[in-house]
Structure formats: C-alpha cells, structure tokens
N, C-alpha and C. Protein backbone atom coordinates (compact mmCIF):
# COMPACT_ATOMS: atom_id res chain seq x y z
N UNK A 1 35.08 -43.15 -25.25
CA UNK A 1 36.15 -44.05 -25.63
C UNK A 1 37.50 -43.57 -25.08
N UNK A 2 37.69 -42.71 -25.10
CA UNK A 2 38.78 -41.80 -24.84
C UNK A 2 39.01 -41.69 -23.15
N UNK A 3 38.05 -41.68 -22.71
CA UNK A 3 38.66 -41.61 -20.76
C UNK A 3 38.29 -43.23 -20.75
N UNK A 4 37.82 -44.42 -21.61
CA UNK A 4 38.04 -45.59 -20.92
C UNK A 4 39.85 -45.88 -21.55
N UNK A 5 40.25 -45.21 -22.23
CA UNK A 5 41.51 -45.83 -22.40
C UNK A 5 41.42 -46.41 -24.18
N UNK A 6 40.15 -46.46 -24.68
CA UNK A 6 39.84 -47.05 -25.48
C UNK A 6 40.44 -46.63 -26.89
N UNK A 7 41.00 -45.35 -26.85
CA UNK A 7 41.80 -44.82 -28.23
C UNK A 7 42.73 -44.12 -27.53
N UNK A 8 43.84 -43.56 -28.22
CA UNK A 8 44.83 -43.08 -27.73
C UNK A 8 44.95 -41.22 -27.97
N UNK A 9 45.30 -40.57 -27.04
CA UNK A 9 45.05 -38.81 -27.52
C UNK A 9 45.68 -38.92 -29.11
N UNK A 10 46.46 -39.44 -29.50
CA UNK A 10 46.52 -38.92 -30.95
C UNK A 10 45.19 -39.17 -31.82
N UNK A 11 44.69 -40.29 -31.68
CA UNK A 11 43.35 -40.50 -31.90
C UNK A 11 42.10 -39.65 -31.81
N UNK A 12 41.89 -39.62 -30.72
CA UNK A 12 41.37 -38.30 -30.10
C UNK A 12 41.47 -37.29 -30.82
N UNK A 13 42.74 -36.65 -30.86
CA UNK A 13 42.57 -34.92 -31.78
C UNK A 13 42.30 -35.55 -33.28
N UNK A 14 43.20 -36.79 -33.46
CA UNK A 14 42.61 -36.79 -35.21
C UNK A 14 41.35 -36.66 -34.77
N UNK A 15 40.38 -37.36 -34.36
CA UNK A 15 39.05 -37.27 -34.69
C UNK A 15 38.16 -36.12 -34.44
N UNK A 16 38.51 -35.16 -33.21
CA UNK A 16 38.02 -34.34 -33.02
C UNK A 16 38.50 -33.00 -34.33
N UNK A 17 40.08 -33.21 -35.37
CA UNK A 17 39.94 -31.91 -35.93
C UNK A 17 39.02 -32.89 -37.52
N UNK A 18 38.72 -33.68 -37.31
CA UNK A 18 37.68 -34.16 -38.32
C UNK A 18 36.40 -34.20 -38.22
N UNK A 19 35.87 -34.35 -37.07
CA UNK A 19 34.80 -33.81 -36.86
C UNK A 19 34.25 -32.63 -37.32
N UNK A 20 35.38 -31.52 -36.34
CA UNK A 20 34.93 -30.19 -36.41
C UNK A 20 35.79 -29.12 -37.20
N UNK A 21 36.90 -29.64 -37.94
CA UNK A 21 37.70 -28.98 -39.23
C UNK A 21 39.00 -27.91 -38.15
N UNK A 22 38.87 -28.13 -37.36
CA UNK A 22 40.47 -27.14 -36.77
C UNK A 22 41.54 -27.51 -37.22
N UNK A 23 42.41 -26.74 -36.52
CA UNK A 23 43.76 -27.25 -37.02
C UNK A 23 44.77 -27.45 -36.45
N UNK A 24 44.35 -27.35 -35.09
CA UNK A 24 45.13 -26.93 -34.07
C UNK A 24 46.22 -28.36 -33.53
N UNK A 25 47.15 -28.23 -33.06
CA UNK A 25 48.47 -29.20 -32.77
C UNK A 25 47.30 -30.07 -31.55
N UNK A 26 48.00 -31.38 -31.58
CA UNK A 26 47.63 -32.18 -30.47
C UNK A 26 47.92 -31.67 -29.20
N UNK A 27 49.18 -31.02 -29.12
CA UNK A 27 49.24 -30.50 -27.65
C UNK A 27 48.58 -29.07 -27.52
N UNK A 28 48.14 -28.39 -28.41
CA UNK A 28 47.53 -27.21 -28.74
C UNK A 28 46.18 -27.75 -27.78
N UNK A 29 45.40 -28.77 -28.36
CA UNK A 29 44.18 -29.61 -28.11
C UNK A 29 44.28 -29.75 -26.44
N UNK A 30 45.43 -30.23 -26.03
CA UNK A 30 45.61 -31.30 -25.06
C UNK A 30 45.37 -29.97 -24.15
N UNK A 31 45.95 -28.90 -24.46
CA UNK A 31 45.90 -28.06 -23.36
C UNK A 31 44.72 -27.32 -23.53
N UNK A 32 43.94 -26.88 -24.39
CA UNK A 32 42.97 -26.65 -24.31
C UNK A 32 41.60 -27.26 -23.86
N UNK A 33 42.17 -28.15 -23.61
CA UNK A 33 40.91 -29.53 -23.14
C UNK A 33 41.30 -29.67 -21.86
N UNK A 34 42.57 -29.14 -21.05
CA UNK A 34 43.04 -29.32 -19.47
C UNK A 34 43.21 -28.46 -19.21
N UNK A 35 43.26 -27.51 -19.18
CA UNK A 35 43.07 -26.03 -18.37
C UNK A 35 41.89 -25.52 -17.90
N UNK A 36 40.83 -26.29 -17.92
CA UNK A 36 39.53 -26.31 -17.15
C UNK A 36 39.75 -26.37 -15.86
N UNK A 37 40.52 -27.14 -15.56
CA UNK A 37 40.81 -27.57 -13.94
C UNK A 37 41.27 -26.43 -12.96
N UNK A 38 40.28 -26.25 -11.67
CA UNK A 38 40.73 -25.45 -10.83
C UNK A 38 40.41 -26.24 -9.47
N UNK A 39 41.72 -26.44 -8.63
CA UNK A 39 41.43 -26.85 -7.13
C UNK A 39 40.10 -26.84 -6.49
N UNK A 40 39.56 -27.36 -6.24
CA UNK A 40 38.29 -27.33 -5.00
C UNK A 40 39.17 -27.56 -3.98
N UNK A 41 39.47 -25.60 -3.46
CA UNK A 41 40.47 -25.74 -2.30
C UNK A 41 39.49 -26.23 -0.82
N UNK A 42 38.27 -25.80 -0.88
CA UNK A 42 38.01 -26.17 0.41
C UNK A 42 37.69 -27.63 0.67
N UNK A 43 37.76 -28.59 -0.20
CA UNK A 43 37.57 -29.89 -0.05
C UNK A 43 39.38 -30.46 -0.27
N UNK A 44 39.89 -29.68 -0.64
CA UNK A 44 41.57 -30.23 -0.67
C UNK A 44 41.42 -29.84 1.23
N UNK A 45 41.43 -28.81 1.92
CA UNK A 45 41.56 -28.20 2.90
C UNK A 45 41.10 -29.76 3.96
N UNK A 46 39.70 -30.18 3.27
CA UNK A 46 39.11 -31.41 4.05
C UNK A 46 40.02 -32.90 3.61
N UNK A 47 40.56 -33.08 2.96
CA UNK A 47 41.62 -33.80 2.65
C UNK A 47 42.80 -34.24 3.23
N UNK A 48 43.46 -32.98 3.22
CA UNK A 48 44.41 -32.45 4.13
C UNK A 48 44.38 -32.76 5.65
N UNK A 49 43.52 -32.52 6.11
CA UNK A 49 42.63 -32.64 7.39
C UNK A 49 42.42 -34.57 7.85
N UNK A 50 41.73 -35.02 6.78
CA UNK A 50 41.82 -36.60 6.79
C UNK A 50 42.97 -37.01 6.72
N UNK A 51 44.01 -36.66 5.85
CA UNK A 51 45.31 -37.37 5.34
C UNK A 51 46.30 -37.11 7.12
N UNK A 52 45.73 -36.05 7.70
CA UNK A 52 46.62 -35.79 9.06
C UNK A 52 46.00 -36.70 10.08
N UNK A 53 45.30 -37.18 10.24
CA UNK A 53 44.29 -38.24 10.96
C UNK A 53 44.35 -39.37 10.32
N UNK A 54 45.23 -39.96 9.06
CA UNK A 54 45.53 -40.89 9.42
C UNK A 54 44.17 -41.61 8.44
N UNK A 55 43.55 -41.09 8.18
CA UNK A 55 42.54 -41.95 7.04
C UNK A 55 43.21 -42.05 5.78
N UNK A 56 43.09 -43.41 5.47
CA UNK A 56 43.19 -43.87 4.19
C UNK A 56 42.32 -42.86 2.84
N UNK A 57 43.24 -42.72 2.03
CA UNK A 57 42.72 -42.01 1.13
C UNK A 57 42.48 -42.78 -0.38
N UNK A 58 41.79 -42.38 -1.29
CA UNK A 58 41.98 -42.72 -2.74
C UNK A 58 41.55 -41.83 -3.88
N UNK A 59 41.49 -42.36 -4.93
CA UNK A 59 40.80 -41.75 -5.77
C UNK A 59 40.33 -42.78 -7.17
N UNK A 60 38.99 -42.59 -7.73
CA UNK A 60 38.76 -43.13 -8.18
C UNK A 60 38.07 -42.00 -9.41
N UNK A 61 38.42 -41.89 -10.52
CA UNK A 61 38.27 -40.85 -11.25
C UNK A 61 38.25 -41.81 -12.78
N UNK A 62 36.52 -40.71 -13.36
CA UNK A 62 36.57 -41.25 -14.51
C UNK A 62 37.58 -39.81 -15.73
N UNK A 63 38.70 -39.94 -16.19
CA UNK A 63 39.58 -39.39 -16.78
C UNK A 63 40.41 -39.69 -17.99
N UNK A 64 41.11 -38.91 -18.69
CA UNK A 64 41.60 -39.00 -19.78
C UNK A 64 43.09 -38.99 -19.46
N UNK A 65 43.86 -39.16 -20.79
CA UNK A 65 45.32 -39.37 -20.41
C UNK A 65 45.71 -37.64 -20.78
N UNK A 66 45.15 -37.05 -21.24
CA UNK A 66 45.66 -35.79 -21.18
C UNK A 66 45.31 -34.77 -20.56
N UNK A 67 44.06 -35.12 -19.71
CA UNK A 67 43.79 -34.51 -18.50
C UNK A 67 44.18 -34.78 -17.66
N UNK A 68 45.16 -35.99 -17.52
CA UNK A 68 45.80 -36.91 -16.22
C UNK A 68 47.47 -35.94 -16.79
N UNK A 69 47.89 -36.10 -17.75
CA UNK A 69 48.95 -35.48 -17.53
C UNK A 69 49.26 -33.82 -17.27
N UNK A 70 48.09 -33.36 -17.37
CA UNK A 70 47.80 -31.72 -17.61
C UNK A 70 48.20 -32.03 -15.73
N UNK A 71 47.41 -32.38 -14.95
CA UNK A 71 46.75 -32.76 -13.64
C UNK A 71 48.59 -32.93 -13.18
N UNK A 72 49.12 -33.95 -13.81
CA UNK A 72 50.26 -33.96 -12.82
C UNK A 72 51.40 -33.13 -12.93
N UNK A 73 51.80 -32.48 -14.11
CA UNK A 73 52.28 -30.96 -14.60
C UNK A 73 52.03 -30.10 -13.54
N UNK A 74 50.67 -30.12 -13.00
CA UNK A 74 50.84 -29.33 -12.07
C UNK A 74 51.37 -29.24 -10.28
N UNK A 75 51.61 -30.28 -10.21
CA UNK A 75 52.00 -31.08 -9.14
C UNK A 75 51.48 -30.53 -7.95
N UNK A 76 49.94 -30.58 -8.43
CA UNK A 76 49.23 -30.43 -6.48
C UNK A 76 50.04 -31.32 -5.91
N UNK A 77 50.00 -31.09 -4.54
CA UNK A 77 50.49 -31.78 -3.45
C UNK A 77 50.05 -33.05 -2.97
N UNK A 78 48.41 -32.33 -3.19
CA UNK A 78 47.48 -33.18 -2.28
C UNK A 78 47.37 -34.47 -3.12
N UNK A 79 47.51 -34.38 -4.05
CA UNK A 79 47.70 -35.77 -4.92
C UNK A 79 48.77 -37.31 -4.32
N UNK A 80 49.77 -36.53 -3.70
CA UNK A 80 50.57 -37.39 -3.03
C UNK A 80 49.50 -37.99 -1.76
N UNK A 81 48.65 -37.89 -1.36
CA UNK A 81 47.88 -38.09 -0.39
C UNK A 81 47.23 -39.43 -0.60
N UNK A 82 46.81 -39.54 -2.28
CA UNK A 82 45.60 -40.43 -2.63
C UNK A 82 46.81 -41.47 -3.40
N UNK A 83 46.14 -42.96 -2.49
CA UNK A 83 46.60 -44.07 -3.13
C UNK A 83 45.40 -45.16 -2.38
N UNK A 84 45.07 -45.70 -3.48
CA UNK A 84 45.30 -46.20 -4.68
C UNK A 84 44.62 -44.77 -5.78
N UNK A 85 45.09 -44.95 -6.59
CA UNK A 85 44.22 -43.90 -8.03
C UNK A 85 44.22 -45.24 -8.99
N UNK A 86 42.74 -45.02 -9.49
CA UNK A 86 42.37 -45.70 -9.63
C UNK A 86 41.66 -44.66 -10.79
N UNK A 87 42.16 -44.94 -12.38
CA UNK A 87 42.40 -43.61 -13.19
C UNK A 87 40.76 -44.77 -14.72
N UNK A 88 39.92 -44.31 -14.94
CA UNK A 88 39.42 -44.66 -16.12
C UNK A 88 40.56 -45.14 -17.26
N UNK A 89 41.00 -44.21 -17.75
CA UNK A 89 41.48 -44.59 -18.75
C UNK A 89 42.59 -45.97 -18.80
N UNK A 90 43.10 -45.81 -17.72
CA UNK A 90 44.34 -46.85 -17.22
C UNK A 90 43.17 -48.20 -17.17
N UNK A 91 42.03 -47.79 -16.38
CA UNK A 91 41.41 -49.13 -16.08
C UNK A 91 40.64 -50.00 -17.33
N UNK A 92 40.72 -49.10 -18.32
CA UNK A 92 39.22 -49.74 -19.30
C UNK A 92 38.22 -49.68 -19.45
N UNK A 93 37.38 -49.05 -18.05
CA UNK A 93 35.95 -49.21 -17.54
C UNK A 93 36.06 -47.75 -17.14
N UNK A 94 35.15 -47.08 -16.84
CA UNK A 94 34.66 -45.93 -16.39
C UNK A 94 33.26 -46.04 -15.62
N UNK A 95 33.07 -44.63 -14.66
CA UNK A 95 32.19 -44.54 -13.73
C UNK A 95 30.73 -44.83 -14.70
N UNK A 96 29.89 -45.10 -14.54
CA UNK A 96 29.29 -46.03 -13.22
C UNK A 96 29.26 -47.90 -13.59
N UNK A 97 29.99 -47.96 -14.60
CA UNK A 97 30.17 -49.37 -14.73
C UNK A 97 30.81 -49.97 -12.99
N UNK A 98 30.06 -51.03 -13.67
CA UNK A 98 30.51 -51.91 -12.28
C UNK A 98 31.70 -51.90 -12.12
N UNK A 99 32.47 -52.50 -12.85
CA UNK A 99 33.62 -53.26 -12.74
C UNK A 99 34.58 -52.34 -12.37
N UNK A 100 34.34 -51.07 -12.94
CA UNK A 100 35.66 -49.86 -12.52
C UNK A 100 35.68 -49.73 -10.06
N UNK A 101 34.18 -50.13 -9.83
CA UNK A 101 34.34 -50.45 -8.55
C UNK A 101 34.78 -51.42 -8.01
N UNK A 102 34.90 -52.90 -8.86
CA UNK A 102 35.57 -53.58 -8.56
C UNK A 102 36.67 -53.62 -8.12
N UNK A 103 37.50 -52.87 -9.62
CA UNK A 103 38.68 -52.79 -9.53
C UNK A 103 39.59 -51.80 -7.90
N UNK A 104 38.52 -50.89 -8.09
CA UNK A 104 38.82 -49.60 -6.63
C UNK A 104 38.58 -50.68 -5.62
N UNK A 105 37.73 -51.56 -5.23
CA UNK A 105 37.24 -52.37 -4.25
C UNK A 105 38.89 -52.80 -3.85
N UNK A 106 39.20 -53.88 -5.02
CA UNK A 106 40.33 -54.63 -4.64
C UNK A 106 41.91 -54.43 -4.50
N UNK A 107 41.70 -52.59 -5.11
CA UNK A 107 42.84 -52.23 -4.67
C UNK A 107 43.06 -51.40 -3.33
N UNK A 108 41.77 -50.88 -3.10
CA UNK A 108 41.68 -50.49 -1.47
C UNK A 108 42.06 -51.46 -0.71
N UNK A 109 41.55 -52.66 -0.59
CA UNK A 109 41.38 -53.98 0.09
C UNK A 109 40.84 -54.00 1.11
N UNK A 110 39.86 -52.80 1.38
CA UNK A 110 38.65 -53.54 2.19
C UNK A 110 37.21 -53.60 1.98
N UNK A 111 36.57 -54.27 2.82
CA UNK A 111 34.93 -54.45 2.77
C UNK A 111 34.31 -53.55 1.72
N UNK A 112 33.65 -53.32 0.86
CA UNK A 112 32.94 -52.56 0.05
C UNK A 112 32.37 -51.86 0.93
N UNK A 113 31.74 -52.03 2.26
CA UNK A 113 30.71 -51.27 2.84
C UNK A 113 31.65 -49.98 3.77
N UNK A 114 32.76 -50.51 4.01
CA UNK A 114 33.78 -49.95 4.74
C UNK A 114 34.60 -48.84 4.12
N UNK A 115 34.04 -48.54 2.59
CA UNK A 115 34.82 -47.86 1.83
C UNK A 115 33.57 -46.37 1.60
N UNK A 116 34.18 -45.03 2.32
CA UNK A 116 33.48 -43.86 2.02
C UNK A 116 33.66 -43.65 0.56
N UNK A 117 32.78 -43.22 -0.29
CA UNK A 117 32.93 -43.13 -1.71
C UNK A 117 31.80 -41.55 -1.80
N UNK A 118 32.55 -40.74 -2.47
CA UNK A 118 31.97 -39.03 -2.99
C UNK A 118 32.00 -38.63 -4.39
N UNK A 119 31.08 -38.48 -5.05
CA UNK A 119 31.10 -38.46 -6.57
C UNK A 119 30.16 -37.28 -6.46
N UNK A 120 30.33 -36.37 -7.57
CA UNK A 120 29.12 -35.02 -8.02
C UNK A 120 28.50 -35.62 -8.78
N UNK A 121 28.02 -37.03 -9.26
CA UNK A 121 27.17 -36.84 -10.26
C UNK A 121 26.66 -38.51 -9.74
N UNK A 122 25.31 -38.39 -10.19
CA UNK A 122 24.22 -39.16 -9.38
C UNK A 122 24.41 -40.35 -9.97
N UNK A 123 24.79 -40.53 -10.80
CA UNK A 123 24.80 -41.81 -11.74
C UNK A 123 26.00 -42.78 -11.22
N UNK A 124 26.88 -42.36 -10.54
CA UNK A 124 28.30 -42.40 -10.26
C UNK A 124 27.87 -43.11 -8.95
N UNK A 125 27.16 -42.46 -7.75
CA UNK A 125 27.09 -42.46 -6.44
C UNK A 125 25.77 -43.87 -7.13
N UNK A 126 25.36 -44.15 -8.06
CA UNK A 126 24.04 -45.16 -7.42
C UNK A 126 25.24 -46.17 -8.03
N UNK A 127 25.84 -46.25 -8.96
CA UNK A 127 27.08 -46.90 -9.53
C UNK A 127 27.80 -47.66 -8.28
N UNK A 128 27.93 -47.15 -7.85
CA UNK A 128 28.73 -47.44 -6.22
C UNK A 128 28.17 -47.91 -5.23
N UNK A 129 26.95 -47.46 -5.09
CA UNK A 129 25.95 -47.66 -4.32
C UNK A 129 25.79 -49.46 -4.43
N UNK A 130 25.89 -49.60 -5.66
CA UNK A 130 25.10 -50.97 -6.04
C UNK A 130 26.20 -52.00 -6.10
N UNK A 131 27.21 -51.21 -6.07
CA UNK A 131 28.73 -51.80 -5.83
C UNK A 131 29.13 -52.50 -4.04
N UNK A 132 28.05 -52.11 -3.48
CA UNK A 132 28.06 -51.98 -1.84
C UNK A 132 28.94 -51.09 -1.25
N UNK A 133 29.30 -49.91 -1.76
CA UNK A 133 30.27 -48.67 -1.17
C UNK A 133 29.19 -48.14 -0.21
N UNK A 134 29.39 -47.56 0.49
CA UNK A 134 29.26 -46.08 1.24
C UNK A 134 29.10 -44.63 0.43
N UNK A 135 28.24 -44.44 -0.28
CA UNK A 135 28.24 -43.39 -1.70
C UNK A 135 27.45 -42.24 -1.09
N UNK A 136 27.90 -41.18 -1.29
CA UNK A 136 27.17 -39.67 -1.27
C UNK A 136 27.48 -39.32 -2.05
N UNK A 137 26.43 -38.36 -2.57
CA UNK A 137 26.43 -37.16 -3.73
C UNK A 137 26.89 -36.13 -2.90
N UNK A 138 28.48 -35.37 -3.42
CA UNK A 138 29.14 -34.22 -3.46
C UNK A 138 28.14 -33.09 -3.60
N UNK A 139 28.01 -32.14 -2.78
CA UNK A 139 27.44 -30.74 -3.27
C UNK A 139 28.05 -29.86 -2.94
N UNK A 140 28.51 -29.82 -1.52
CA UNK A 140 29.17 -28.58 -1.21
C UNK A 140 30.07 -29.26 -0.09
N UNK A 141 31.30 -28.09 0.52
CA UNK A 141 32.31 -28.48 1.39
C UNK A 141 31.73 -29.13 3.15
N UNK A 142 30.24 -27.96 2.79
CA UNK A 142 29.90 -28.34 4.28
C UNK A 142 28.94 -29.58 4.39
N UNK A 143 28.44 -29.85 3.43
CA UNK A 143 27.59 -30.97 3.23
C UNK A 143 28.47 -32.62 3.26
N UNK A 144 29.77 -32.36 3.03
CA UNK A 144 30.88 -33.04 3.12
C UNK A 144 31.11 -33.82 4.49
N UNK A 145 31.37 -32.03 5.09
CA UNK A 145 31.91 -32.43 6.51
C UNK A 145 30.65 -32.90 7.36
N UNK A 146 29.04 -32.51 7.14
CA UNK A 146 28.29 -33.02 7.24
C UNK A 146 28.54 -34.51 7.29
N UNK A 147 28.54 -35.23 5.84
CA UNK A 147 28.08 -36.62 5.60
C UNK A 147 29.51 -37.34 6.27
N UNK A 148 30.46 -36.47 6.31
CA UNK A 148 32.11 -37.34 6.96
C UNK A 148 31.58 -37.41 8.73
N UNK A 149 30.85 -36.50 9.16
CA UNK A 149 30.26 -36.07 10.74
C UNK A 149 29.19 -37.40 10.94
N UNK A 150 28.40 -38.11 9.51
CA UNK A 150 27.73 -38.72 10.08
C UNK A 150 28.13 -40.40 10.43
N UNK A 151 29.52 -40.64 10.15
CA UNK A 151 29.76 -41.26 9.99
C UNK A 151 31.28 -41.55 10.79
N UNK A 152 30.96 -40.21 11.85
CA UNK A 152 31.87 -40.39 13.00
C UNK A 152 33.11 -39.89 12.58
N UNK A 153 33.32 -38.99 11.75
CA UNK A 153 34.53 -38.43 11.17
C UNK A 153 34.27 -37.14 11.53
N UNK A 154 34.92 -36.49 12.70
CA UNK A 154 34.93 -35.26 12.90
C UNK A 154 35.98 -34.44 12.45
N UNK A 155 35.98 -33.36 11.78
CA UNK A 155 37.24 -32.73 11.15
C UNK A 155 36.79 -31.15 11.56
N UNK A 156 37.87 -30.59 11.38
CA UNK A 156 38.10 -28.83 11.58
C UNK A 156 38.14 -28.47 10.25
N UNK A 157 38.57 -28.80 9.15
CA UNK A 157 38.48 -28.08 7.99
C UNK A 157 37.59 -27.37 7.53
C-alpha cells in the first residue's frame, strides 16, 4: 500500500509501531528504512556512458515516498540523467501491474517495443514483457553491457 501511494508515511510508521510495539519517531523510521541504499556504481558508470551518447534515459521504479526522499537528500548526480521517473507511489500502480507500464509507455512516448526496459526481479521483466517493452532480467554489470551489445548499443563502461 505504501509504495503504491496508497497511505501516507505517517500512516505507515503508525502502523508499523502497532504492529510491532517500537517507539521510534517517524523520521527515526524513515531513515532507518532508507539507508539501505548503496550506488550500483558500475551500472551508474554504464549510465553515464549512455547519457554521453545521447540515449534517452528513464526510470521506472516501484518506491516509497520516504525512500524517494532519503534518495534525493542524497543528490546522486546520475539522477539528473533519468527523465521521465516514473515513481510507484506518485503513480498508484506498482511493478508488475500493467498499467504502471502504461503510464512509463506514455510518458516516454515511444513504441513499447522501442523502449529497453531492466528490472532484477522476474515478475517485473514478464510485467513488461507483456506490456510489449524490450525487458531483461538485471544480473550483473557485464550481462548488461552484454544485453545493451545485443541490441547494437556498444559502450566502454
């Protein structure tokens, strides 16, 4: 409920210190629930690399509003790179519902088939898949530049 947008973080910690009896402040919560996050520098590195060549970038992320603000606190760079973002919680819908591809579809604005799409989790990539994207399952940096190689995207990263 919470990364479709569907309750609000105050919501959220009420329910979670009722659940599980803590006591801890909402932003106590907020940061303890976003400090998980660490760069996947060698796929920022492949990013970087696309964004200099001139490929269109995005992002389409199933997320929360306090992992979205933890995220921009920190002001990666490479974030300036990706437009459209195309955020769960903002949208209503989350990965692998259809409609959250919709929405990425029509704010990219092109062809579904024309759109490279990379997700780590399988449910996500058939989600997309069935959406008519271009979908690979994420595993590693070189498997990346692999599936970007097969598809006529040569990069140095």
């Amino acid at each position: 409920e919470y990364e479709r947008g569907d309750i609000s973080t105050e919501e959220f910690c009420r329910r979670l210190r009722a659940e599980t009896g803590i006591k801890q402040s909402d932003a106590d919560i907020c940061q303890a629930a976003s400090d998980i996050f660490v760069p996947n520098q060698p796929v920022i590195e492949i990013l970087e690399e696309l964004y200099l060549k001139q490929w269109p970038l995005g992002l389409l992320s199933n997320t929360c509003d306090a992992h979205w603000q933890w995220i921009e606190q920190q002001q990666y760079s490479f974030l300036n790179r990706l437009e459209p973002l195309v955020l769960s919680f903002r949208a209503g819908v989350a990965k692998p519902e259809s409609e959250i591809y919709e929405i990425a579809i029509e704010r990219v604005g092109l062809l579904p088939r024309n759109i490279f799409f990379v997700d780590d989790l399988p449910a996500n990539v058939a989600g997309a898949k069935a959406a008519g994207l271009d979908a690979v399952l994420y595993s590693t940096p070189t498997q990346l530049l692999a599936d970007l190689a097969e598809r006529g995207i040569n990069i140095t990263a």
